[in-house]
Protein backbone atom coordinates (compact mmCIF):
# COMPACT_ATOMS: atom_id res chain seq x y z
CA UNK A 1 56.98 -6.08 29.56
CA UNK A 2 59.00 -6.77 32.85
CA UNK A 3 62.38 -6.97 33.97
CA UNK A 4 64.12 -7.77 37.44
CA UNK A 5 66.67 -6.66 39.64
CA UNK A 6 67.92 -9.28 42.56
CA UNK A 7 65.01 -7.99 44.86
CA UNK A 8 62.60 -6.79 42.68
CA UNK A 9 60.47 -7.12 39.84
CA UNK A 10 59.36 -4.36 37.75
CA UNK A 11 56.36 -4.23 35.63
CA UNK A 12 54.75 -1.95 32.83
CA UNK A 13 51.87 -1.45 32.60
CA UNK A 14 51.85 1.00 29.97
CA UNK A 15 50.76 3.88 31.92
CA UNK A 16 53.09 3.53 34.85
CA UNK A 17 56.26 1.01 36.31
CA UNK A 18 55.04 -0.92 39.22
CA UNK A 19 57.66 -2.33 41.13
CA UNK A 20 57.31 -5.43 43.44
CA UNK A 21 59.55 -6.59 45.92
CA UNK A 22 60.17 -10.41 45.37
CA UNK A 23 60.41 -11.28 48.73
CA UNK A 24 57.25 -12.20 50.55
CA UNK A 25 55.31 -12.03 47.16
CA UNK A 26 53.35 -14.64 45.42
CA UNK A 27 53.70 -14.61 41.76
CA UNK A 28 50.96 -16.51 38.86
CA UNK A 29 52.92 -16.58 35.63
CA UNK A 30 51.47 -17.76 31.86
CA UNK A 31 53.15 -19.98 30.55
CA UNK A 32 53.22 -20.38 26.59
CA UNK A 33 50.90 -23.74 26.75
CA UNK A 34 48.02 -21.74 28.20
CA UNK A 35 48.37 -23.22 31.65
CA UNK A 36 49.36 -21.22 34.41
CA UNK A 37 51.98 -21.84 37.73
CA UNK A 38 52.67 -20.05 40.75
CA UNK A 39 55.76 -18.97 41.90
CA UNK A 40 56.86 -17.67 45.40
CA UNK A 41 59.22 -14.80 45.15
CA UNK A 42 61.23 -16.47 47.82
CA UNK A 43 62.51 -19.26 45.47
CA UNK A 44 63.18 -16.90 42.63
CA UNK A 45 65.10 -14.10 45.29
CA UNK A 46 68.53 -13.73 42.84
CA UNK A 47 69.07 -11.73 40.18
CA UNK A 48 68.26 -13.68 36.79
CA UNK A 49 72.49 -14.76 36.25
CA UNK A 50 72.82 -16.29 39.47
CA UNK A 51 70.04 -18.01 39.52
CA UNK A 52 70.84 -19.50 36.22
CA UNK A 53 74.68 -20.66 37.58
CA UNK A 54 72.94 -22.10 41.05
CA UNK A 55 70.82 -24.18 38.64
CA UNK A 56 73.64 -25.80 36.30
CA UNK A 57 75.12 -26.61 39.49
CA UNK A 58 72.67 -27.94 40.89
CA UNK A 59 72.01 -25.98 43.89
């Protein structure tokens, strides 16, 4: 399970909460197909509401 703040992503791991700054960080997500994608932190550096409003903008 994860969730995110505007800077950072945290992750559980069961045992602990890692937490990992977005910015600078390289990120290889599953997708439900079985492939997998990276995704630079960079792009995704917003918390998860503004992102979504850039995107139906079309920023």
């Amino acid at each position: 399970m994860f969730w995110e703040t505007r800077n950072t992503i945290h992750v559980d791991t069961g045992e602990k909460v890692l937490v990992i700054l977005k910015s600078g960080a390289l990120f290889r997500l599953s997708l439900p197909d079985g492939k997998t994608t990276l995704v630079r932190g960079d792009h995704i550096l917003a918390s998860p509401p503004d992102r979504a409003r850039r995107i139906v903008r079309g920023r």
